[in-house]
N, C-alpha and C. Protein backbone atom coordinates (compact mmCIF):
# COMPACT_ATOMS: atom_id res chain seq x y z
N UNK A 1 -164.67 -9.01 -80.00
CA UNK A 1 -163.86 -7.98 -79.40
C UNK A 1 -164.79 -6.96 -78.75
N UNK A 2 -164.57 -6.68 -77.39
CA UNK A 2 -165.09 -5.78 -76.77
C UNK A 2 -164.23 -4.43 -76.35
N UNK A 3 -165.23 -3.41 -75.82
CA UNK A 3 -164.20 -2.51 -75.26
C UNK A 3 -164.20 -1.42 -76.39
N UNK A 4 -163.70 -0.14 -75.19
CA UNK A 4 -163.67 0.89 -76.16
C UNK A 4 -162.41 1.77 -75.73
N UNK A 5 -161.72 2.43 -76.55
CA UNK A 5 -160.27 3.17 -76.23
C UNK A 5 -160.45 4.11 -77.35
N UNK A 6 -159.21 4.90 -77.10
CA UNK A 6 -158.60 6.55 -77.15
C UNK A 6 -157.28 6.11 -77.70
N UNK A 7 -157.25 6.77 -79.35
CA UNK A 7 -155.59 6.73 -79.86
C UNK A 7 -155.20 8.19 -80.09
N UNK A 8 -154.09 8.64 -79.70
CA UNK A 8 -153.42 9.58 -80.28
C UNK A 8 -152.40 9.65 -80.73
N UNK A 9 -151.58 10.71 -81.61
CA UNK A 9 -150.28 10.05 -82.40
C UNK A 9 -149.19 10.95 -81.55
N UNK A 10 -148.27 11.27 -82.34
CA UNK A 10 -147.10 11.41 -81.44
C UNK A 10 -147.15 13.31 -81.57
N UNK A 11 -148.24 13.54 -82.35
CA UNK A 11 -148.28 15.06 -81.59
C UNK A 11 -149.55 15.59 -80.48
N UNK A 12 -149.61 14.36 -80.53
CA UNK A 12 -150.75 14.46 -78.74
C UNK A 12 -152.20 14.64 -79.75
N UNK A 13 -152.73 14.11 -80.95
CA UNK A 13 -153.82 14.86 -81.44
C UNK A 13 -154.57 13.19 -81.48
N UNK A 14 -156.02 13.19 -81.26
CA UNK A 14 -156.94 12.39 -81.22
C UNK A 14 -156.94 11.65 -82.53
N UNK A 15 -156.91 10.26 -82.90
CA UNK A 15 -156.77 9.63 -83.84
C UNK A 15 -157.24 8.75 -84.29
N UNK A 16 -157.85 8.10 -83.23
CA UNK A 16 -158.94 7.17 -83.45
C UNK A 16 -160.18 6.73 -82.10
N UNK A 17 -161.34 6.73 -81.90
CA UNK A 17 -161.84 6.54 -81.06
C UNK A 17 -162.72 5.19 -81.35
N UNK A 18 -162.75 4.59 -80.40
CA UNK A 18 -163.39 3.17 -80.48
C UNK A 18 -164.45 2.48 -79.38
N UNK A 19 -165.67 1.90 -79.80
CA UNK A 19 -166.80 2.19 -78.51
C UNK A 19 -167.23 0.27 -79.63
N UNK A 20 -167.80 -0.45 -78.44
CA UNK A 20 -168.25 -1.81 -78.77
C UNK A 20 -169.04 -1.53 -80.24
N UNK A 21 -169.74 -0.55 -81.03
CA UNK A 21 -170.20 -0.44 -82.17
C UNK A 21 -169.78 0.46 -83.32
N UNK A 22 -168.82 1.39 -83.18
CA UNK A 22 -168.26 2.15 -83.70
C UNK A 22 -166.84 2.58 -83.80
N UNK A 23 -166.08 2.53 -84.27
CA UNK A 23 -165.16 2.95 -84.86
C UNK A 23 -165.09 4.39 -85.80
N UNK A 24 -164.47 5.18 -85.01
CA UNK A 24 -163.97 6.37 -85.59
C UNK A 24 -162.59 7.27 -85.60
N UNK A 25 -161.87 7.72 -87.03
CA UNK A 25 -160.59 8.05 -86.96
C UNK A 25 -160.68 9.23 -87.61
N UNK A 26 -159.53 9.44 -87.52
CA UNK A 26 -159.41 11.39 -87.32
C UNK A 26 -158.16 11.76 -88.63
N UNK A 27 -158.01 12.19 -89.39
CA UNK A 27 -156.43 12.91 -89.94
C UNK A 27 -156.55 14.82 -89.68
N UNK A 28 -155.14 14.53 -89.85
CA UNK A 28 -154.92 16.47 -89.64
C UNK A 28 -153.86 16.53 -90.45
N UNK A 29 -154.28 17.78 -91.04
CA UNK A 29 -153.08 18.67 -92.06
C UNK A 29 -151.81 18.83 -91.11
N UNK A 30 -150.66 18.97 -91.96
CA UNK A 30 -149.26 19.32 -91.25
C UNK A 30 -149.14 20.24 -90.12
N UNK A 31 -150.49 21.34 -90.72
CA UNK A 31 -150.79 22.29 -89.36
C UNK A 31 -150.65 21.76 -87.93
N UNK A 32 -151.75 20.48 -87.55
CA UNK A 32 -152.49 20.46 -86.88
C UNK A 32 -153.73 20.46 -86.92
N UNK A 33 -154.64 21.06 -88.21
CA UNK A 33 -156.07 20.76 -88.03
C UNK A 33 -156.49 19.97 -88.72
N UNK A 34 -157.91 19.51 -88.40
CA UNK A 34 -158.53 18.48 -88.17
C UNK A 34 -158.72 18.40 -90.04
N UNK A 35 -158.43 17.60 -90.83
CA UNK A 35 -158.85 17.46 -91.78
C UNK A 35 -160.22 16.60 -92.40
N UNK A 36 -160.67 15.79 -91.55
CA UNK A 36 -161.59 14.79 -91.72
C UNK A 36 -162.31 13.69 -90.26
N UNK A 37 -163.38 12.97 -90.58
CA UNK A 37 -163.51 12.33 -89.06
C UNK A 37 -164.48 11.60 -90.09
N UNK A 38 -163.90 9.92 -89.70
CA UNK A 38 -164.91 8.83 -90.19
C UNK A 38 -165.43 8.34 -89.54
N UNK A 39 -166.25 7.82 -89.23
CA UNK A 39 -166.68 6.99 -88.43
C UNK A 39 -167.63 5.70 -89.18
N UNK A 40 -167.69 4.70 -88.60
CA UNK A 40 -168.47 3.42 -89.05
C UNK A 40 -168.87 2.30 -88.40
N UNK A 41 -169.65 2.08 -88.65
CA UNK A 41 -170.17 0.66 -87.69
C UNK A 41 -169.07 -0.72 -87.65
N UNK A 42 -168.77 -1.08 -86.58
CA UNK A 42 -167.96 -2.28 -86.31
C UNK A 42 -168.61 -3.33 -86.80
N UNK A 43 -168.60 -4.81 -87.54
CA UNK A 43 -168.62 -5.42 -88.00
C UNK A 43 -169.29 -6.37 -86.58
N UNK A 44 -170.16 -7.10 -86.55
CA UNK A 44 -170.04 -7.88 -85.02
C UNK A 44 -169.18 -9.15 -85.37
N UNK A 45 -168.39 -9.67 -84.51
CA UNK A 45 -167.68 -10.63 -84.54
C UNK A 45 -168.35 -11.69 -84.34
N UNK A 46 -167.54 -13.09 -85.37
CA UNK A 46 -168.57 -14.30 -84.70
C UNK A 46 -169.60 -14.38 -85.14
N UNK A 47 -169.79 -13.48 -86.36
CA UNK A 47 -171.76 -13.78 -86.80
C UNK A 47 -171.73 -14.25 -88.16
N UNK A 48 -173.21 -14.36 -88.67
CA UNK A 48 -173.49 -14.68 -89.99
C UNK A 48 -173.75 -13.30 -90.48
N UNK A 49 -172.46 -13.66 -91.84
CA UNK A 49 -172.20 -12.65 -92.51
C UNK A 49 -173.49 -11.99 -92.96
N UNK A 50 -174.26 -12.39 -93.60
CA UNK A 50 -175.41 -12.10 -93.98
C UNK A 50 -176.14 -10.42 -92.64
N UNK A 51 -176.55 -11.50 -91.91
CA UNK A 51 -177.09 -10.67 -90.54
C UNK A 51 -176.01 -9.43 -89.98
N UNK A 52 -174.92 -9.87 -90.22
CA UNK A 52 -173.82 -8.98 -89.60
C UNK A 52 -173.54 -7.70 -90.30
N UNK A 53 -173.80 -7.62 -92.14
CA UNK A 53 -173.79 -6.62 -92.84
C UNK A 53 -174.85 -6.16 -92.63
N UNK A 54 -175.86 -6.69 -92.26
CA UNK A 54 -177.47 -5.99 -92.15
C UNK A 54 -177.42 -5.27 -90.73
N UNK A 55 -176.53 -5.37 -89.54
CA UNK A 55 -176.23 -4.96 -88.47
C UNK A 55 -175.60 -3.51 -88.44
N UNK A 56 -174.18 -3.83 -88.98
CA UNK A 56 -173.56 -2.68 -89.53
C UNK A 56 -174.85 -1.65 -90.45
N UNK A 57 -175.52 -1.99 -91.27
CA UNK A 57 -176.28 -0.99 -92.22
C UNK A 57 -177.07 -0.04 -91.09
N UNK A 58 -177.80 -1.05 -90.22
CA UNK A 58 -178.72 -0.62 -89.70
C UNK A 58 -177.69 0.18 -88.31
N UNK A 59 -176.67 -0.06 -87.97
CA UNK A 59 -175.65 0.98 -87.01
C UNK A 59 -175.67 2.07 -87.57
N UNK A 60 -175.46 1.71 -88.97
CA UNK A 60 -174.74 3.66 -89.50
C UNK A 60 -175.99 4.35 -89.67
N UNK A 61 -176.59 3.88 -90.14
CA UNK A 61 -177.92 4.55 -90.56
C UNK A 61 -179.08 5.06 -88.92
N UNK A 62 -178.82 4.20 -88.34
CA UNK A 62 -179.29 4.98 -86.85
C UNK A 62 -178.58 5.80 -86.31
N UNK A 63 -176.84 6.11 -86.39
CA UNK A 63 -176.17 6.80 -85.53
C UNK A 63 -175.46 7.56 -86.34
N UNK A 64 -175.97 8.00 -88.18
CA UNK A 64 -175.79 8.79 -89.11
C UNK A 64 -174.46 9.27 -89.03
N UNK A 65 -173.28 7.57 -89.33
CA UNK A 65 -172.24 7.49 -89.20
C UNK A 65 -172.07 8.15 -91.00
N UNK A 66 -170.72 8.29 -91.12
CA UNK A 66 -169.91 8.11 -92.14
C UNK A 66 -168.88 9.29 -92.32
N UNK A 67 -168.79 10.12 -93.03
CA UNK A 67 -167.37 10.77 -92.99
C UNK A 67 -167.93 12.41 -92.85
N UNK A 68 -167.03 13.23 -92.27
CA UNK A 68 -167.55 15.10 -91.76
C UNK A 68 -166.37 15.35 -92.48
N UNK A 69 -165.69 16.61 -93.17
CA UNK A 69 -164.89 17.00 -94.09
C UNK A 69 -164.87 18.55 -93.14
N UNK A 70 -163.65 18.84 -92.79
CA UNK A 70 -163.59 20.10 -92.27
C UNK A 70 -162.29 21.00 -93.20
N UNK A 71 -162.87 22.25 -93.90
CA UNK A 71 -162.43 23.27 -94.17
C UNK A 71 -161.80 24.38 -93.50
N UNK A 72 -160.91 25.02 -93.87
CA UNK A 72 -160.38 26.10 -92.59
C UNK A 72 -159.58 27.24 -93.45
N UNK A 73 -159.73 28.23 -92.58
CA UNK A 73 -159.40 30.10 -93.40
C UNK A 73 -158.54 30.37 -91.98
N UNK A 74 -157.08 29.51 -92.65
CA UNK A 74 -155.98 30.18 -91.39
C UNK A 74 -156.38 29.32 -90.47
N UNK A 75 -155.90 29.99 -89.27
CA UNK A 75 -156.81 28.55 -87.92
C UNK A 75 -157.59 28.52 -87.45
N UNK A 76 -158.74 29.22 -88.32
CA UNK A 76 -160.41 29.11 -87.94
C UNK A 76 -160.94 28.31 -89.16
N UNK A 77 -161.92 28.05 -88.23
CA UNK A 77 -162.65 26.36 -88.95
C UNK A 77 -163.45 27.35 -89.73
N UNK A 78 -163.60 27.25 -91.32
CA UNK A 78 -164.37 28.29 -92.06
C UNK A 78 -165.86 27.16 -92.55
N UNK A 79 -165.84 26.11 -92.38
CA UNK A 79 -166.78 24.85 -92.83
C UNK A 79 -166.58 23.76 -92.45
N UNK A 80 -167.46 22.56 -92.11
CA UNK A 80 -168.05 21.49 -92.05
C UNK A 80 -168.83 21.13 -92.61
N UNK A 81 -168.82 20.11 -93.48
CA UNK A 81 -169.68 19.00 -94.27
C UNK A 81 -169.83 17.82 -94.29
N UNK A 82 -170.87 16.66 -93.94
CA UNK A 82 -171.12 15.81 -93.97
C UNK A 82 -172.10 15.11 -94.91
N UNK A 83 -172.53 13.65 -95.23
CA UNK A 83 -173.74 13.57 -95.92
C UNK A 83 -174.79 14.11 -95.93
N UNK A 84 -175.25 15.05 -94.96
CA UNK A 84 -176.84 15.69 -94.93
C UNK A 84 -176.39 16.97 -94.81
N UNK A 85 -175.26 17.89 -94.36
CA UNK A 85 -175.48 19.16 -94.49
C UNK A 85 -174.08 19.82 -94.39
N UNK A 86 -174.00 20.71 -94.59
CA UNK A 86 -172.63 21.60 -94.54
C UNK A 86 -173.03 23.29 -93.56
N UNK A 87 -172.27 23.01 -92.74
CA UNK A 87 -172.12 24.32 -91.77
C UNK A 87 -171.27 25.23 -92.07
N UNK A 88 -171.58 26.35 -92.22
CA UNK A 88 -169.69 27.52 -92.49
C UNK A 88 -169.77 28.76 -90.93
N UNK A 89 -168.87 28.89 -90.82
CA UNK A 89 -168.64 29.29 -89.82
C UNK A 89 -167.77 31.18 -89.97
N UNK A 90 -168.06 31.96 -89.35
CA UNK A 90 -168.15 33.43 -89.70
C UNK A 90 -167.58 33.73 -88.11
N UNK A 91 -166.45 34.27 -88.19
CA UNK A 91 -165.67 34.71 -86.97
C UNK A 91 -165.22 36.29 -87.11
N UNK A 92 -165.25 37.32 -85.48
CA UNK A 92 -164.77 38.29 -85.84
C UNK A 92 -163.48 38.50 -86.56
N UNK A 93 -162.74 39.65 -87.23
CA UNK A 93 -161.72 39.92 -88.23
C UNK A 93 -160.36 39.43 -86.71
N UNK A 94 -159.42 38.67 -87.19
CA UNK A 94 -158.51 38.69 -86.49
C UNK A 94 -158.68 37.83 -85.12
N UNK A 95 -159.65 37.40 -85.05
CA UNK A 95 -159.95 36.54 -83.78
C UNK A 95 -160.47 35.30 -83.91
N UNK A 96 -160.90 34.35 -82.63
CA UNK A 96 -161.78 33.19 -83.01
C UNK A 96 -163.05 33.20 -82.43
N UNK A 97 -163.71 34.79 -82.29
CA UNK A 97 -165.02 34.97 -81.67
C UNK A 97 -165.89 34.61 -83.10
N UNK A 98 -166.66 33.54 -82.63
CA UNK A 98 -168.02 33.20 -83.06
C UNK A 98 -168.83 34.61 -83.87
N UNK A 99 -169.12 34.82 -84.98
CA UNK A 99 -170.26 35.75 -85.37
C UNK A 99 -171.61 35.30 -85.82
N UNK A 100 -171.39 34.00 -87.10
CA UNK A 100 -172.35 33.69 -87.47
C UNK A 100 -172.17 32.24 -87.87
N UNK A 101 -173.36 31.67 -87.67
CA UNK A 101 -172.96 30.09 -88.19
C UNK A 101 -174.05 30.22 -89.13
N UNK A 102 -173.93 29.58 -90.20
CA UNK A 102 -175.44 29.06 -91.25
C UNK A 102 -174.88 27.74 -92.04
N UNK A 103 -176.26 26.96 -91.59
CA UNK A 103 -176.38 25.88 -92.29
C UNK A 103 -177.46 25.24 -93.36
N UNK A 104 -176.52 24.71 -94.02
CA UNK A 104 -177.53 23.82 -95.56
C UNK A 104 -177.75 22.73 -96.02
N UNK A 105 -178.48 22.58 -96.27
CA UNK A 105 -178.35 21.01 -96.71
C UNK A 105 -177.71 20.07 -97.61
N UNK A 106 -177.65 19.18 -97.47
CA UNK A 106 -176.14 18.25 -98.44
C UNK A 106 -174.85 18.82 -98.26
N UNK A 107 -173.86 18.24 -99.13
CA UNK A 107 -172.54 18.39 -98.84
C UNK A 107 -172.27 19.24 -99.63
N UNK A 108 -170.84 19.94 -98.92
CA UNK A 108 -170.20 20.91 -99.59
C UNK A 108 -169.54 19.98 -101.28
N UNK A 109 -169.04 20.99 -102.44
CA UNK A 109 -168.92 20.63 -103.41
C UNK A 109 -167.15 20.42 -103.33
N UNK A 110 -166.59 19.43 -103.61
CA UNK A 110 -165.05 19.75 -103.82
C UNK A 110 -164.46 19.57 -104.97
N UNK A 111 -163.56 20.20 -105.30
CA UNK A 111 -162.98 20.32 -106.63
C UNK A 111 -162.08 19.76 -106.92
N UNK A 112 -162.05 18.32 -108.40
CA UNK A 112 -161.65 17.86 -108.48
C UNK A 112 -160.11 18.08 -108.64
N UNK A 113 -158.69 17.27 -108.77
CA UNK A 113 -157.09 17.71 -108.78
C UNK A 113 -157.04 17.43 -110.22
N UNK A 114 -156.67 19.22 -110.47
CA UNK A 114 -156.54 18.99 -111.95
C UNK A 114 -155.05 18.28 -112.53
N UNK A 115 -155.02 17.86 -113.92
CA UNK A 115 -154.00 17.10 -114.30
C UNK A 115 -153.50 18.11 -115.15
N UNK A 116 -152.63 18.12 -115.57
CA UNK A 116 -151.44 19.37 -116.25
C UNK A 116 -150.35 18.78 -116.77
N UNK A 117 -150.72 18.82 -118.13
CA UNK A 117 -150.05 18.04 -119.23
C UNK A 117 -149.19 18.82 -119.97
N UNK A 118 -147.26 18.62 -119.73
CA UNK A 118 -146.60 19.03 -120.32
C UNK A 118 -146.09 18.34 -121.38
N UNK A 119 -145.53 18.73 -122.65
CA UNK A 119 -145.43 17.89 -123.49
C UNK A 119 -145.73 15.69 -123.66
N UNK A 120 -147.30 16.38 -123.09
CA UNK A 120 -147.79 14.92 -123.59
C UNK A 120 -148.06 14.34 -121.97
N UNK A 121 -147.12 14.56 -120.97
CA UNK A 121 -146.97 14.33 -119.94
C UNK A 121 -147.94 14.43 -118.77
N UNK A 122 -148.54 13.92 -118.10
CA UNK A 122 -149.25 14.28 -116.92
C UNK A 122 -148.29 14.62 -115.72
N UNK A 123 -148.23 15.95 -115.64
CA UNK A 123 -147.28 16.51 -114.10
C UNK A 123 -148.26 15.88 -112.71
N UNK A 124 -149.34 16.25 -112.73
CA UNK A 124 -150.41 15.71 -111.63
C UNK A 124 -151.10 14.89 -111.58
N UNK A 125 -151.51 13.93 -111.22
CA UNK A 125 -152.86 13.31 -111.28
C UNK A 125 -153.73 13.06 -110.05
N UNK A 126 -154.81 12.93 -110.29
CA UNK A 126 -155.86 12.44 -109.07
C UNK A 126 -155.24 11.38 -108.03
N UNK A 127 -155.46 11.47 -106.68
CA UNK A 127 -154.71 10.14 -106.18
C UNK A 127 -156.00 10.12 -104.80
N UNK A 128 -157.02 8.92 -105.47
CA UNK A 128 -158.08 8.74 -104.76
C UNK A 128 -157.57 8.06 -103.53
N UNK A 129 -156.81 7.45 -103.70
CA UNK A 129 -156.13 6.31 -102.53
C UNK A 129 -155.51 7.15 -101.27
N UNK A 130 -154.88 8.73 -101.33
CA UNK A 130 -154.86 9.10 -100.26
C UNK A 130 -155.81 9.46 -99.16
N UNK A 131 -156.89 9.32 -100.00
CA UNK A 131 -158.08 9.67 -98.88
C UNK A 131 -158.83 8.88 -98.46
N UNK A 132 -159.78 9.09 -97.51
CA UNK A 132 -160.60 7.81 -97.36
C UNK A 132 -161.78 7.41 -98.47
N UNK A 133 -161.75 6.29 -98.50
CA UNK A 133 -162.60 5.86 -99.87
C UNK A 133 -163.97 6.45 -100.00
N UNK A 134 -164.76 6.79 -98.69
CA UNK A 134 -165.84 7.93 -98.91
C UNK A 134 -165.60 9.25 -98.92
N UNK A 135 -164.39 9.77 -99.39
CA UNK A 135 -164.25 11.40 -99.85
C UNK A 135 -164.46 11.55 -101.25
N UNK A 136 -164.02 10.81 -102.20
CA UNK A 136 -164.48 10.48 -103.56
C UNK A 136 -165.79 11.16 -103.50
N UNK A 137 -166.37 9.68 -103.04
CA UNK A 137 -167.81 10.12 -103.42
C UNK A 137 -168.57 11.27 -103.23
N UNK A 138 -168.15 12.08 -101.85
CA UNK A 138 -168.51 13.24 -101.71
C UNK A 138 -167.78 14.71 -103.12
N UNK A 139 -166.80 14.37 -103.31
CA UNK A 139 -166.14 15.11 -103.93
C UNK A 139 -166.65 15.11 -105.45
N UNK A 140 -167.34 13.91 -105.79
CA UNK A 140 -167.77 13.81 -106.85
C UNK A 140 -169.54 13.94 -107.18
N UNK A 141 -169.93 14.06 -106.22
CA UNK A 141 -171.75 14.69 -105.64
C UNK A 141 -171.81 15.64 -106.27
């Protein structure tokens, strides 16, 4: 399979982007903002499996694919985090003027969904399956 295209869903927002080696998809909160962006190496078609996982490794790892986690304070982006660093973002009071950006290294920390046990009962539980299978792992770093 060749070729590369542009998905969006039915509120006009970017959803998946696709290029002959990469594959990348998008979710957003009910808001509208951007909740996450994966991206990953395409699989090559037609090959030996062997060589073809060693293809993909060596894609992500040159084009320092895998998942960005975006945070937000109202409808300013307050953070970004990925595997190597986390950015937070500092805007004037009441506006979306830029003040300060600072960045660090590794990922931001996220806090696990607590469970809340009424008589014996679990009201909540963890539900790893709504997310993408590399938010876990970040969440648990």
């Amino acid at each position: 399979m060749s070729g590369s295209g542009y998905e969006w869903d039915h509120y006009n927002r970017l959803t998946s982007v696709r290029s002959d080696q990469v594959l990348t998809q998008f979710a957003y909160d009910p808001l509208g903002r951007r909740l996450y962006k994966q991206s990953s190496a395409i699989r090559p078609f037609n090959a030996n499996l062997q060589w073809a996982e060693q293809e993909q490794a060596r894609i992500s790892k040159e084009k320092n694919l895998g998942i960005t986690l975006y945070g937000w304070d109202g409808d300013t982006l307050a953070w970004e985090s990925n595997s190597q660093r986390t950015t937070h973002y500092v805007f004037e009071p009441g506006s979306f003027v830029p003040l300060l950006q600072a960045t660090t290294s590794g990922t931001i920390r996220l806090p696990r969904t607590p469970v809340c046990k009424v008589d014996g009962m679990a009201q909540m539980a963890p539900s790893p399956t709504r997310y993408p299978p590399n938010i876990s792992a970040i969440a648990s770093a």
